[in-house]
C-alpha atoms as a PDB file:
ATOM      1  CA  UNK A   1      -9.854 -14.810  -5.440  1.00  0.00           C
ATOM      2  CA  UNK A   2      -6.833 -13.256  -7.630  1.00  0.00           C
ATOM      3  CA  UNK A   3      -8.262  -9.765  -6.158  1.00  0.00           C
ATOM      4  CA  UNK A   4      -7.714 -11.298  -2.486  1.00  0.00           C
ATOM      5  CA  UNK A   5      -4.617 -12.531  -2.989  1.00  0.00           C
ATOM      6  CA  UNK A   6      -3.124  -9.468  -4.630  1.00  0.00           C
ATOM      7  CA  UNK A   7      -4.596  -7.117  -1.710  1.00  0.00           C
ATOM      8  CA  UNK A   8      -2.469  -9.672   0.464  1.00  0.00           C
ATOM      9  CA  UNK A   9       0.982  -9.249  -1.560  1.00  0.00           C
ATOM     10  CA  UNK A  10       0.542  -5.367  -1.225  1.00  0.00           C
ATOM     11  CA  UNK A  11      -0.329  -5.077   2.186  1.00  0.00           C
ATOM     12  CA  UNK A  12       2.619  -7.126   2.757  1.00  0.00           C
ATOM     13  CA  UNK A  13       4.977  -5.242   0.435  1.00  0.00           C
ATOM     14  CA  UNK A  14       3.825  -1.555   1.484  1.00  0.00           C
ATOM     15  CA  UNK A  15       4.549  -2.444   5.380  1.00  0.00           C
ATOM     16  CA  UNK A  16       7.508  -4.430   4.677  1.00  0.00           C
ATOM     17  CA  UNK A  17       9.201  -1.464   2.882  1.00  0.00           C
ATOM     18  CA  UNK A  18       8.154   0.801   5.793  1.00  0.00           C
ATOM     19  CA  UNK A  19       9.665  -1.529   8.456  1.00  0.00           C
ATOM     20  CA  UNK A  20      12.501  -2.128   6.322  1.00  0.00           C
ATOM     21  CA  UNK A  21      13.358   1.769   5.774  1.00  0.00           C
ATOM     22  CA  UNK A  22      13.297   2.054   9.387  1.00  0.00           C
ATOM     23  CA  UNK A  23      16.011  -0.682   9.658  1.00  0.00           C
ATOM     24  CA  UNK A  24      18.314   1.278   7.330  1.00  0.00           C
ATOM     25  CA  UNK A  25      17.176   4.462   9.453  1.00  0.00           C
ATOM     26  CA  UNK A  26      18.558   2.539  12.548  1.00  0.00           C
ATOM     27  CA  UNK A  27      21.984   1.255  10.795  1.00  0.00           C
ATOM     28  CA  UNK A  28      22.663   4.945   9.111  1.00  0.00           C
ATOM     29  CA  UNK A  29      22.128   6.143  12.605  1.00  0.00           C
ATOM     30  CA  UNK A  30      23.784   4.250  14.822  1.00  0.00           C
ATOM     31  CA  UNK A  31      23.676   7.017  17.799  1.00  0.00           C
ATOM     32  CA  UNK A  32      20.248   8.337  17.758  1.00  0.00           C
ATOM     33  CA  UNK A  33      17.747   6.496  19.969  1.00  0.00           C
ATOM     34  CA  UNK A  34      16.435   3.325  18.490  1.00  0.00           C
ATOM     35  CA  UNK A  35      12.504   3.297  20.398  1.00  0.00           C
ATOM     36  CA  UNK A  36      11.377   5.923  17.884  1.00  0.00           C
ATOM     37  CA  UNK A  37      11.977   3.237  14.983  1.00  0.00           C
ATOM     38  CA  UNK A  38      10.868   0.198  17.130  1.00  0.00           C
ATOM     39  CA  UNK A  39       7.696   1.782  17.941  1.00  0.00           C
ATOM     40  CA  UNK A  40       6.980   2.482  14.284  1.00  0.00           C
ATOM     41  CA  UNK A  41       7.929  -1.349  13.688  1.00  0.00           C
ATOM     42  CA  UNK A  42       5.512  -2.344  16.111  1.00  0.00           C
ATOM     43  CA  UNK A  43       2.807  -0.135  14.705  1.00  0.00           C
ATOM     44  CA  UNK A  44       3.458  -1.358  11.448  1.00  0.00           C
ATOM     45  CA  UNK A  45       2.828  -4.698  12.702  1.00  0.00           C
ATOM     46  CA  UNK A  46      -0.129  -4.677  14.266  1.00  0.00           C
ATOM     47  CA  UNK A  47      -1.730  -2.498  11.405  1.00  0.00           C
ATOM     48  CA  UNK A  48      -0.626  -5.457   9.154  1.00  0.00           C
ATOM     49  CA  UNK A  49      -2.546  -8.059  11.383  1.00  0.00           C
ATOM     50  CA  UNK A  50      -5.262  -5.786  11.557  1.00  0.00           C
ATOM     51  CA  UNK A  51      -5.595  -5.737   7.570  1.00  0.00           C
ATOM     52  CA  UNK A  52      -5.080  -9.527   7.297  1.00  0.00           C
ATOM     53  CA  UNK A  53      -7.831  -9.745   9.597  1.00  0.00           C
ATOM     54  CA  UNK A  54     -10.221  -7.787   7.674  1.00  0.00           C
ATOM     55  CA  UNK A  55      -8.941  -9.225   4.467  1.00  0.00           C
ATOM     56  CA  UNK A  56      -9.592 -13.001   5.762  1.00  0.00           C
ATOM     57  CA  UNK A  57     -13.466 -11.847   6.549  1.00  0.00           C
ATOM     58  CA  UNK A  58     -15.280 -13.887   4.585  1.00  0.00           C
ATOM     59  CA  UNK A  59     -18.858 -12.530   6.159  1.00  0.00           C
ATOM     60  CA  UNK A  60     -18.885  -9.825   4.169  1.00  0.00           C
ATOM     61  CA  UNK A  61     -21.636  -8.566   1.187  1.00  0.00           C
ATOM     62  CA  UNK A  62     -20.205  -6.784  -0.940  1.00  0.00           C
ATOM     63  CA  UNK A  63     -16.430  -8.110  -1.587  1.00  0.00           C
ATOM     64  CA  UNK A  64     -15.472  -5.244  -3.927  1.00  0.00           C
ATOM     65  CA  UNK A  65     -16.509  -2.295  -1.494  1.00  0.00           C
ATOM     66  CA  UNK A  66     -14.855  -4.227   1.397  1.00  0.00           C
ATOM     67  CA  UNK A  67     -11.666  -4.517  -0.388  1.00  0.00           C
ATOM     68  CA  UNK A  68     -11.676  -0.772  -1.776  1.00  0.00           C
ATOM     69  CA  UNK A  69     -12.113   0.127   1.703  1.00  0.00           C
ATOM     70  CA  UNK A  70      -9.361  -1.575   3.144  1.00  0.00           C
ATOM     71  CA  UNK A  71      -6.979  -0.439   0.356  1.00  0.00           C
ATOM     72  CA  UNK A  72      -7.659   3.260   1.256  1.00  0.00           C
ATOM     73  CA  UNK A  73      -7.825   2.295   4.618  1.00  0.00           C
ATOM     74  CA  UNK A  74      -3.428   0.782   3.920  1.00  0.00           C
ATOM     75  CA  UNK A  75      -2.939   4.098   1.791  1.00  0.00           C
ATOM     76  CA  UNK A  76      -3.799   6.372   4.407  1.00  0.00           C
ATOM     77  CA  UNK A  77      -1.798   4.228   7.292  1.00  0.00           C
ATOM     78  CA  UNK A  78       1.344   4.077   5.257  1.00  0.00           C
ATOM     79  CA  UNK A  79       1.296   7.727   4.691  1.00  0.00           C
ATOM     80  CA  UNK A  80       1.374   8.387   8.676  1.00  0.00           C
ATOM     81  CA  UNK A  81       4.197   5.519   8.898  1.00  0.00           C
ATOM     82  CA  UNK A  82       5.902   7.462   6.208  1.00  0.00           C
ATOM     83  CA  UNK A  83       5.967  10.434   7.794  1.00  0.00           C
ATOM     84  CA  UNK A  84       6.575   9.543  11.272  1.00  0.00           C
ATOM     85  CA  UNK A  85       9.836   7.581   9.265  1.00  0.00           C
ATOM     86  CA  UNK A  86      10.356  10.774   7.746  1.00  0.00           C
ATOM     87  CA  UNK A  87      10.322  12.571  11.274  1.00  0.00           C
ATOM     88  CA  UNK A  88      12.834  10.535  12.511  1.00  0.00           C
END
């Protein structure tokens, strides 16, 4: 269960950070155009309901290879987030 609940607290830590570094993007640049930053918000978003979802599947057989996958799976979708922040 610990493994669950720790998969939880870093989905929700790695996509807070990213939303919240596009928050200080948005106050440091007060004159740009906000919808780049909202759209990687909303992205952000639904990629995190899309891992809670998959980490709340309890029909699964083998818990350990389901939870590796979805960590890669959050490694490899904050890196895009990162660099689309980065882009900005």
């Amino acid at each position: 269960m610990a493994n669950r609940r720790d998969l939880k607290k870093d989905i929700n830590y790695v996509l807070g950070d990213i939303i919240e570094e596009v928050y200080v993007w948005e106050l440091d640049n007060p004159d740009k155009d906000g919808k780049s930053g909202e759209a990687i918000i909303d992205e952000a978003i639904t990629s995190f309901d899309g891992f809670m979802a998959r980490v709340n599947d309890r029909k699964v057989e083998n818990p350990s290879k389901h939870f590796k996958a979805i960590r890669e799976d959050l490694e490899k979708t904050a890196q895009a987030l990162i660099a689309k922040v980065n882009s900005l």
